[in-house]
C-alpha atoms as a PDB file:
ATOM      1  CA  UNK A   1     142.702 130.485 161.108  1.00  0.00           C
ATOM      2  CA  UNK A   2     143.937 128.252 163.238  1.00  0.00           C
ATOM      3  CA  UNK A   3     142.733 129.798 166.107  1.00  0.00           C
ATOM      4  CA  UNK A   4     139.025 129.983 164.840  1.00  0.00           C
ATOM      5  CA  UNK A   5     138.917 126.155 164.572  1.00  0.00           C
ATOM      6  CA  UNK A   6     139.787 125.762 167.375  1.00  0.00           C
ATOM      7  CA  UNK A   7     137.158 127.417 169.025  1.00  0.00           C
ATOM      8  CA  UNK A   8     134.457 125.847 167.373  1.00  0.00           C
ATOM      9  CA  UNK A   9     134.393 122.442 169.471  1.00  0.00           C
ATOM     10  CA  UNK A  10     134.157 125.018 172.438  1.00  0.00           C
ATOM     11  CA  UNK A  11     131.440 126.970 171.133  1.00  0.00           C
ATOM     12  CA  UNK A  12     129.713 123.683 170.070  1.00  0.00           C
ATOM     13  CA  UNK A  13     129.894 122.353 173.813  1.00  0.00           C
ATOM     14  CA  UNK A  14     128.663 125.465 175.259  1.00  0.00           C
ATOM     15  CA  UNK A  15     125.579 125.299 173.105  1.00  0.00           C
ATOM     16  CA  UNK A  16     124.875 122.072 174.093  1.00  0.00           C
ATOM     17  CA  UNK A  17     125.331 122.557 177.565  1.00  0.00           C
ATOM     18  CA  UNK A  18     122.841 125.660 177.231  1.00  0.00           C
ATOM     19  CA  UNK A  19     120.323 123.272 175.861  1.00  0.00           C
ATOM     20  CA  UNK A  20     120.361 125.411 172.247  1.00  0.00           C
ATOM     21  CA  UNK A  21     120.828 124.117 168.781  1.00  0.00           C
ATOM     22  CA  UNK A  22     118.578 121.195 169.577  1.00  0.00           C
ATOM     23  CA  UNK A  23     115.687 120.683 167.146  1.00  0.00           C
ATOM     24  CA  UNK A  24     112.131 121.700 169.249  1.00  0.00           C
ATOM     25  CA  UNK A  25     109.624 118.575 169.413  1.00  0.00           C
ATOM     26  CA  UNK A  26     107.196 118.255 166.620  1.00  0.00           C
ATOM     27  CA  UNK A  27     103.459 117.860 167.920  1.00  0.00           C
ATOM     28  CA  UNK A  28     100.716 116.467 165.636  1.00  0.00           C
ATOM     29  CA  UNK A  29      98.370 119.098 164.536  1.00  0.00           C
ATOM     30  CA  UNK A  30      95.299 118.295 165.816  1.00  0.00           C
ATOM     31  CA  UNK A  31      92.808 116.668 163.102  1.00  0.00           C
ATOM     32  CA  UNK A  32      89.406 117.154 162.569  1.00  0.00           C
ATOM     33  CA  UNK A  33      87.015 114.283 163.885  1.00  0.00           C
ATOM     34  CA  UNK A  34      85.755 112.337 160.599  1.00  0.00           C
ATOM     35  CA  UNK A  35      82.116 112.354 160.672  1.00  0.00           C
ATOM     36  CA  UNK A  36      80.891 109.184 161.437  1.00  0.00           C
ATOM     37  CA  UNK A  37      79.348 107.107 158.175  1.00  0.00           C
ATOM     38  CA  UNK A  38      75.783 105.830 158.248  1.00  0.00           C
ATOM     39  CA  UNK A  39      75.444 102.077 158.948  1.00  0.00           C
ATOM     40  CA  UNK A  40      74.873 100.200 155.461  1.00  0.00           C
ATOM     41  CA  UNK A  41      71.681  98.162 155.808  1.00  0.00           C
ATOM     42  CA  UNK A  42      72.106  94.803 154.048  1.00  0.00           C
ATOM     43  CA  UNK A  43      69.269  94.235 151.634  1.00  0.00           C
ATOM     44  CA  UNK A  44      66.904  91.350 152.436  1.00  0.00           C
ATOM     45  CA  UNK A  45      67.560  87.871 150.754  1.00  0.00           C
ATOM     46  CA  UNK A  46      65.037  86.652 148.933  1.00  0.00           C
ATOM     47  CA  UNK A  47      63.840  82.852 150.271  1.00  0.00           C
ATOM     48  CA  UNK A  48      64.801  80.185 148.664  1.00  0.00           C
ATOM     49  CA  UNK A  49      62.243  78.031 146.997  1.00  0.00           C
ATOM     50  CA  UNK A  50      61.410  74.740 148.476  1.00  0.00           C
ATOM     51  CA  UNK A  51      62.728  71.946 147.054  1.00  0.00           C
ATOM     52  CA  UNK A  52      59.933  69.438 145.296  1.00  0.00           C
ATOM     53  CA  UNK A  53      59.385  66.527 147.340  1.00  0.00           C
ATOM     54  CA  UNK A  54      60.923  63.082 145.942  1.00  0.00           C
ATOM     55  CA  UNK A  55      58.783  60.659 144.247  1.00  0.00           C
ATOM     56  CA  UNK A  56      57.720  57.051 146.257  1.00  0.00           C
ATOM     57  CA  UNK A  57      59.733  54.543 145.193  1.00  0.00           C
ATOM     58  CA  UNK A  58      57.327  51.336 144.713  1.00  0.00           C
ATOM     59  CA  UNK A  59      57.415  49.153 147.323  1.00  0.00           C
ATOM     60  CA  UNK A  60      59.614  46.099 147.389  1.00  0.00           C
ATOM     61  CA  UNK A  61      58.667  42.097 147.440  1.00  0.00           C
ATOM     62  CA  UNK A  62      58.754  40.405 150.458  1.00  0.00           C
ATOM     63  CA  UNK A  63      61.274  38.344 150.556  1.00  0.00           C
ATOM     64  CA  UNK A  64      64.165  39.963 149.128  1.00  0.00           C
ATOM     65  CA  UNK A  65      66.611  38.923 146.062  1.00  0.00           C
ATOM     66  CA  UNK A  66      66.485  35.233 146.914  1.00  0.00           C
ATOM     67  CA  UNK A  67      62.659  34.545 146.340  1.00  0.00           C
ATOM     68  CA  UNK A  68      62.354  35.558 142.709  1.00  0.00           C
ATOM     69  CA  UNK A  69      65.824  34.069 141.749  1.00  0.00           C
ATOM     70  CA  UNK A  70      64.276  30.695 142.929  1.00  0.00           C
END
């Protein structure tokens, strides 16, 4: 029993040395190209409305604040 033990180490170098016992490299499997989506089209914003012009304000007294407080 002994014995057999013993020559595992040995048979373990001998396979590495060989090159066995090694896992083989995984490749990729290929993939399909993905057909390629339409482009979305945005839909059009509507315009926005114009905004209603501001009312004059009335014109002002010559003078300023100090002629009608006198």
């Amino acid at each position: 029993m002994i014995r057999k033990l013993a020559l595992i180490p040995i048979v373990g170098l001998l396979a590495v040395a060989c090159g066995g016992g090694g896992m083989p490299e995984a490749e990729a499997p290929e993939a399909p190209e993905a057909p390629e989506a339409p482009a979305a089209e945005a839909p059009e914003a509507p315009e926005a409305p114009e905004a209603p012009e501001a009312p004059e304000a009335p014109e002002a007294p010559e003078g300023g604040d100090d002629a009608a407080a006198e």
